[in-house]
C-alpha atoms as a PDB file:
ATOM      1  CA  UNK A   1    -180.983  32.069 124.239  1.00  0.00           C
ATOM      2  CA  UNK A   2    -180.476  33.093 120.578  1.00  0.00           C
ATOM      3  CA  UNK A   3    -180.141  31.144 117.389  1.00  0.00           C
ATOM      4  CA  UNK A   4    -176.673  32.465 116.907  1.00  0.00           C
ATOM      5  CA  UNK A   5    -175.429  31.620 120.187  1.00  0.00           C
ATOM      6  CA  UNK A   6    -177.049  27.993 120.152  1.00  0.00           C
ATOM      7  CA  UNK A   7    -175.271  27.683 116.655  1.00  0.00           C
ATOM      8  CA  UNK A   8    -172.142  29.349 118.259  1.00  0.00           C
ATOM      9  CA  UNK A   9    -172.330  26.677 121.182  1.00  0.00           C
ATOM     10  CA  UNK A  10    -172.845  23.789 119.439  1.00  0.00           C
ATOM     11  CA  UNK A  11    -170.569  24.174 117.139  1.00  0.00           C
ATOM     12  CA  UNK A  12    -168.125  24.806 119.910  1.00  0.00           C
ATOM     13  CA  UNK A  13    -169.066  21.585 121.269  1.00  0.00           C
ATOM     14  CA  UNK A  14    -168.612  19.417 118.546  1.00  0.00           C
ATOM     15  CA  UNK A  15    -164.718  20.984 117.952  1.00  0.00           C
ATOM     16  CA  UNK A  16    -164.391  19.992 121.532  1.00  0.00           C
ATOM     17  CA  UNK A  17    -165.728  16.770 121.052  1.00  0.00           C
ATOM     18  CA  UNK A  18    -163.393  16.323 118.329  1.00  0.00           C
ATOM     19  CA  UNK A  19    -160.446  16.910 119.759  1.00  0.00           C
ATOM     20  CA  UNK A  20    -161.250  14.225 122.496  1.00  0.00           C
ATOM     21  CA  UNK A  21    -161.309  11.840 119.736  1.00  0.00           C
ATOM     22  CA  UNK A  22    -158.077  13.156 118.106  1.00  0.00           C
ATOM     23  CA  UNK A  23    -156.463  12.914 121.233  1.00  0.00           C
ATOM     24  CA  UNK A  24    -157.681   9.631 122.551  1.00  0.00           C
ATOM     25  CA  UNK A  25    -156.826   7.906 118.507  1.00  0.00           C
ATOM     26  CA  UNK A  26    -153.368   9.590 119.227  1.00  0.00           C
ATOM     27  CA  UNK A  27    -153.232   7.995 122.872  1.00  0.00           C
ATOM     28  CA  UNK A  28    -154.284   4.574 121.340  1.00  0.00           C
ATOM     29  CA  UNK A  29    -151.403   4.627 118.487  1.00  0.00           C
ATOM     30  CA  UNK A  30    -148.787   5.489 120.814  1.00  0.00           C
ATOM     31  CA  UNK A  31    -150.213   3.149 123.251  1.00  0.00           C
ATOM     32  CA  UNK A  32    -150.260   0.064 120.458  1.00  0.00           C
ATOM     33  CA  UNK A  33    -146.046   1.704 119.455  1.00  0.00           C
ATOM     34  CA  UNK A  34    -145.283   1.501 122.641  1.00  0.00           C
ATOM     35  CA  UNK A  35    -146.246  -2.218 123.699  1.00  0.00           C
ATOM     36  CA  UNK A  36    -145.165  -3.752 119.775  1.00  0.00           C
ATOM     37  CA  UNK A  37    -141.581  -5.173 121.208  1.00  0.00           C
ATOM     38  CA  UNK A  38    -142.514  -7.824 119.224  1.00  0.00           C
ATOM     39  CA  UNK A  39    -142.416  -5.650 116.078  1.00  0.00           C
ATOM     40  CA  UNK A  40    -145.566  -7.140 114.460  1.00  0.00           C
ATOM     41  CA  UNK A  41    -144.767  -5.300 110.950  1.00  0.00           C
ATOM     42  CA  UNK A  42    -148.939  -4.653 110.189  1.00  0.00           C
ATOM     43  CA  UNK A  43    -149.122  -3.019 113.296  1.00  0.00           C
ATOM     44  CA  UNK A  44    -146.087  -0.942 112.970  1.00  0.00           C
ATOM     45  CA  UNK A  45    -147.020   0.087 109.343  1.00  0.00           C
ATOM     46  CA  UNK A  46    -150.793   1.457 111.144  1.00  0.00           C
ATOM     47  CA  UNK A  47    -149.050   3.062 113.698  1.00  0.00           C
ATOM     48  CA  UNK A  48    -146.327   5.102 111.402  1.00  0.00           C
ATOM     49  CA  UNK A  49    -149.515   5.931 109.540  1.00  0.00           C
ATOM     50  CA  UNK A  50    -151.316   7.394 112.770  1.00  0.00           C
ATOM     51  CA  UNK A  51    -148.618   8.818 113.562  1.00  0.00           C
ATOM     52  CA  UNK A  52    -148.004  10.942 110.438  1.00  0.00           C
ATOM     53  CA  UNK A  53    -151.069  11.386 110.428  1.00  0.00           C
ATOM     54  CA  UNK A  54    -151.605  13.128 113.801  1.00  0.00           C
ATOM     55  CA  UNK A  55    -148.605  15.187 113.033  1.00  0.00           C
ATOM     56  CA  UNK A  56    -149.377  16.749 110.128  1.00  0.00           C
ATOM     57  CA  UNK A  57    -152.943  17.103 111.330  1.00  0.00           C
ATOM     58  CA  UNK A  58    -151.706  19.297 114.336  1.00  0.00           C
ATOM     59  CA  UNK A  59    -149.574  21.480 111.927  1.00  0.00           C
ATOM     60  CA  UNK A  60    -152.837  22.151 110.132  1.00  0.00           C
ATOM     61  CA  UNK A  61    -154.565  22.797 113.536  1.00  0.00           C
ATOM     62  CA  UNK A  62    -151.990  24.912 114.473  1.00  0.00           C
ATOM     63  CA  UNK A  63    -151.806  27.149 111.439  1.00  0.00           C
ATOM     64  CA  UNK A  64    -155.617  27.696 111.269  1.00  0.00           C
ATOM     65  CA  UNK A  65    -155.605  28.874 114.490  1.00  0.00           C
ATOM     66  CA  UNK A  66    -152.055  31.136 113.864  1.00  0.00           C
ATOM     67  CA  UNK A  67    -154.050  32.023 110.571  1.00  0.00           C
ATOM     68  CA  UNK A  68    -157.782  33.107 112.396  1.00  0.00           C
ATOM     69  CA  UNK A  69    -155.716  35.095 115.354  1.00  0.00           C
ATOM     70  CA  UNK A  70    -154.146  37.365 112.394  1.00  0.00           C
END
């Protein structure tokens, strides 16, 4: 195996690993908006902000990767 492929792999690897913490922080806010009947407002207020923030953050994943395919 070559350097550039071990630097091609890993770095692979660490987008992938990544994303499973993007999507597991996105499957813990929804979780936490889904079970707050109660409303607690603190909790609310963190989950509008994960929210937002997973949204725009998926724009900006999706337009790198419209913008490296052109």
């Amino acid at each position: 195996m070559n350097k550039k492929s071990l630097a091609k792999s890993l770095g692979e690897l660490f987008a992938h690993i990544q994303d499973l913490f993007d999507t597991l922080s996105y499957i813990l806010i929804r979780k936490v908006d889904q079970n707050n009947k109660q409303k607690n407002k603190l909790l609310s207020f963190f989950s509008s902000i994960g929210n937002s923030y997973y949204k725009k953050y998926s724009n900006i994943k999706k337009q790198s990767e419209y913008d490296d395919d052109n």
